[in-house]
Protein backbone atom coordinates (compact mmCIF):
# COMPACT_ATOMS: atom_id res chain seq x y z
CA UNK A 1 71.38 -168.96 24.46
CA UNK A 2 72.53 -172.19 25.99
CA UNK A 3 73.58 -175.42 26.08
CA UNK A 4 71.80 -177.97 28.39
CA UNK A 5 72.39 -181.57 29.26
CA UNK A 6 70.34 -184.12 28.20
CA UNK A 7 69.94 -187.62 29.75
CA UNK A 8 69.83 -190.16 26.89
CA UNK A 9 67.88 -193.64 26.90
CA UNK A 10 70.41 -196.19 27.34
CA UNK A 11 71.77 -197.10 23.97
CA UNK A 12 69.68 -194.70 22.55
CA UNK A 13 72.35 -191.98 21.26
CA UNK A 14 71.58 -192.85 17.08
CA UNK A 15 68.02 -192.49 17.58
CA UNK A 16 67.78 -189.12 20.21
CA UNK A 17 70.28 -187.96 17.33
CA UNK A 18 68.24 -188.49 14.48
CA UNK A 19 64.84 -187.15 16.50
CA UNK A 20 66.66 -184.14 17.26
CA UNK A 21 67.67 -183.21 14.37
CA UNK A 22 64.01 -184.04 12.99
CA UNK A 23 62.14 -181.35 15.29
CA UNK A 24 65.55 -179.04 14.27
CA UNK A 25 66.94 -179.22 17.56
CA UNK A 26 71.12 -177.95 17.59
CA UNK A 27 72.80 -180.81 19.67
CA UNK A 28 75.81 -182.39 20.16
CA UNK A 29 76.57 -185.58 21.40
CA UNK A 30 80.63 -186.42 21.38
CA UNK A 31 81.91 -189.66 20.28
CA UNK A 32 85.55 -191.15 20.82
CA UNK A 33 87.31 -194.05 19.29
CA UNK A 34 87.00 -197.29 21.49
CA UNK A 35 89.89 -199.85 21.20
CA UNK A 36 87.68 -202.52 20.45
CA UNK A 37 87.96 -203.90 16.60
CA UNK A 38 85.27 -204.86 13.79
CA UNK A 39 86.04 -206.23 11.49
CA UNK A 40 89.83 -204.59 11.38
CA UNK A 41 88.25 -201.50 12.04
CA UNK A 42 88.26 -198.92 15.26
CA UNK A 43 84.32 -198.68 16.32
CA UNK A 44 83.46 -195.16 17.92
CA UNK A 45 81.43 -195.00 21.12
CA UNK A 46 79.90 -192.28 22.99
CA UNK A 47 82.18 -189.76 24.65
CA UNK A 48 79.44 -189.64 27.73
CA UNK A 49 77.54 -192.82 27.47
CA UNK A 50 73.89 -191.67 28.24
CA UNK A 51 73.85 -187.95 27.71
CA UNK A 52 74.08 -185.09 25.26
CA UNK A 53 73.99 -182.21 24.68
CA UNK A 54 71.06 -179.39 23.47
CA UNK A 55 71.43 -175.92 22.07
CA UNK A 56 68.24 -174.36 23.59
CA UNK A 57 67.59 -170.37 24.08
CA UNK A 58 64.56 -169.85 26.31
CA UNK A 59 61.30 -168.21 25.19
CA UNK A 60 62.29 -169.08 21.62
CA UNK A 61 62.58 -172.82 21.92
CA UNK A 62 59.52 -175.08 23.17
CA UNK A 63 61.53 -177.28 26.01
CA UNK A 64 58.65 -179.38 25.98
CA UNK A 65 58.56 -181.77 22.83
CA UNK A 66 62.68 -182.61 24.74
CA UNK A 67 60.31 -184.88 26.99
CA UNK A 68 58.66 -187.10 24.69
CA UNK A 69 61.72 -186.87 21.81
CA UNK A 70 62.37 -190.90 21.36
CA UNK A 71 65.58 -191.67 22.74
CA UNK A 72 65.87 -188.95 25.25
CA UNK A 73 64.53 -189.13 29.11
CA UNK A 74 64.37 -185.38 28.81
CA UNK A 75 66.62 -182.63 30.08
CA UNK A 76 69.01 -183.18 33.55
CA UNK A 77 67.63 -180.66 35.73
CA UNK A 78 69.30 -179.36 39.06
CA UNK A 79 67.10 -177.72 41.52
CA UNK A 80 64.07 -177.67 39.61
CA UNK A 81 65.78 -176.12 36.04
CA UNK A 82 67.27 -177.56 33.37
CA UNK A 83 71.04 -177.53 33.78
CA UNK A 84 72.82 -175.45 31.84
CA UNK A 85 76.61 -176.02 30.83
CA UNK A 86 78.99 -173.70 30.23
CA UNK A 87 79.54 -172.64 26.01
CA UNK A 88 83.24 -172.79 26.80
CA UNK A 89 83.17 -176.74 28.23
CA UNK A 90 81.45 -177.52 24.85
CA UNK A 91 83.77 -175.37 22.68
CA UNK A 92 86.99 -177.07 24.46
CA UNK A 93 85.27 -180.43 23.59
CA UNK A 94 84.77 -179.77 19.88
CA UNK A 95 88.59 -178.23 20.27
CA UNK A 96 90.05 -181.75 20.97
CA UNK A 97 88.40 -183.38 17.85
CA UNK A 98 90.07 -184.86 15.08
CA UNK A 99 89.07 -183.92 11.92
CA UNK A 100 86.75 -186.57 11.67
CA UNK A 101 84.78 -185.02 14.65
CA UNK A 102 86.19 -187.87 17.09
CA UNK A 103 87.99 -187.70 20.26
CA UNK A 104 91.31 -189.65 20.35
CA UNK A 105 91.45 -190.79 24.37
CA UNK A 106 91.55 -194.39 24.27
CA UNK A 107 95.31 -196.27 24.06
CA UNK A 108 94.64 -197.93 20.81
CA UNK A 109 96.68 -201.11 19.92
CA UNK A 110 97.53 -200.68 16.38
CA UNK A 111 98.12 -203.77 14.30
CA UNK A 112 99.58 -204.25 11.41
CA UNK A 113 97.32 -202.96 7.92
CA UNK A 114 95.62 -200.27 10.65
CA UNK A 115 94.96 -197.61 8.76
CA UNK A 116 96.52 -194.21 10.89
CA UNK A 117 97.06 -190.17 10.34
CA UNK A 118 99.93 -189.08 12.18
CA UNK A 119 98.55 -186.30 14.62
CA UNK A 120 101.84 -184.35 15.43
CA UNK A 121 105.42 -183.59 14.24
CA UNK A 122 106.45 -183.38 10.62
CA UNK A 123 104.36 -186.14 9.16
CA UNK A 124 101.20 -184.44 10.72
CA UNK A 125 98.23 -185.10 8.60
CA UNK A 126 99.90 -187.21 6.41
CA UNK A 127 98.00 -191.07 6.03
CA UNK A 128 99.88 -194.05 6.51
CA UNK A 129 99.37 -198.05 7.18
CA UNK A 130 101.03 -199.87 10.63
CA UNK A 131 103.56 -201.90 8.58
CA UNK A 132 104.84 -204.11 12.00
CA UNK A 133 105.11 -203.39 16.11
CA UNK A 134 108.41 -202.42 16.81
CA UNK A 135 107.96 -201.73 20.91
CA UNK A 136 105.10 -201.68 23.23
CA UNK A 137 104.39 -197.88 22.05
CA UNK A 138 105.83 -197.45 18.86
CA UNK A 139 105.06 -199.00 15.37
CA UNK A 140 106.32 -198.91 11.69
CA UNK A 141 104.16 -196.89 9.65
CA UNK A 142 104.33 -196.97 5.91
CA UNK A 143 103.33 -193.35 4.35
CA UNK A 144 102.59 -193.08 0.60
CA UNK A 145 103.06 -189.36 -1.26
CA UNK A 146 103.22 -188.50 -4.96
CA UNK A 147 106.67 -189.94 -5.78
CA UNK A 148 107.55 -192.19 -2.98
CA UNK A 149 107.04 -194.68 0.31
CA UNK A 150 108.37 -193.95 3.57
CA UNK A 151 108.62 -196.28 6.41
CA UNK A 152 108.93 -194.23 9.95
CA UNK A 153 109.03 -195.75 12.88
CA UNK A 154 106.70 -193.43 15.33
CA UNK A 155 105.42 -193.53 18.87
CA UNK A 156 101.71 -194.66 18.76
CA UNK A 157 100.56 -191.52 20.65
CA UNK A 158 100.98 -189.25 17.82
CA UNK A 159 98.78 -191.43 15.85
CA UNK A 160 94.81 -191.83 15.40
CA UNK A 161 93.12 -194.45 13.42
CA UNK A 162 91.13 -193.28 10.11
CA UNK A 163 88.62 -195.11 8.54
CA UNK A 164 88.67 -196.30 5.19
């Protein structure tokens, strides 16, 4: 049992994703936040533009529909054989994901109305709005609980955007 890279079609991640998971293939293709806005909103990109990556254990999975699966060139072979990479690289991957299954690399530029979870210290997990800029890396943020509003002013690193 193994996990293999896979070179994807350019632009092509959505529908290798959704052909995968058709023919019941385990994959897993990481995705970050990219500081580029839509409509107010964070859009999230691939974490490796252009590959993936395919839980495959030989002799009980065919490797062979992987060559015509839309989206996909096929697997990245070295030598000859597919290449294989490492369970812990892909379990330290998944390890750095937010809850929302997204890594958090990118230096975002909040703006005011962003909608943020604070990722560290004691408002971790708690959901907030940027209220104003107060520095070059550090913002207001407005968090709401049960009985009250807080505004905190916090360093933008211990922040990642949520969608609403």
């Amino acid at each position: 049992m193994s996990w293999y890279l896979a070179k994807v079609k350019p632009r092509q991640e959505k529908t290798a994703i959704a052909n995968l998971k058709r023919q019941g293939y385990r994959h897993y293709f990481p995705v970050a936040y990219k500081d580029q806005r839509v409509q107010t909103r964070f859009t999230v990109e691939a974490l490796f533009p252009g590959y993936g990556f395919l839980w495959l254990i030989p002799g009980v999975h065919d490797f062979a529909p992987i060559r015509s699966t839309a989206g996909l060139h096929g697997l990245v072979k070295i030598g000859g054989s597919p290449a294989k990479v490492n369970n812990s690289v892909i379990d330290d991957l998944k390890a750095h994901e937010n809850a929302d299954g997204v890594h958090v690399i990118y230096q975002l530029h909040y703006q005011p109305g962003d909608h943020v979870r604070a990722r560290s210290g004691p408002f971790r997990f708690y959901e907030g709005i940027i209220q104003a800029k107060t520095g070059a890396e550090r913002v207001n943020v407005l968090f709401r609980s049960l009985d009250s509003n807080l505004t905190i002013e916090v360093e933008t690193d211990i922040l990642e955007p949520v969608q609403v």
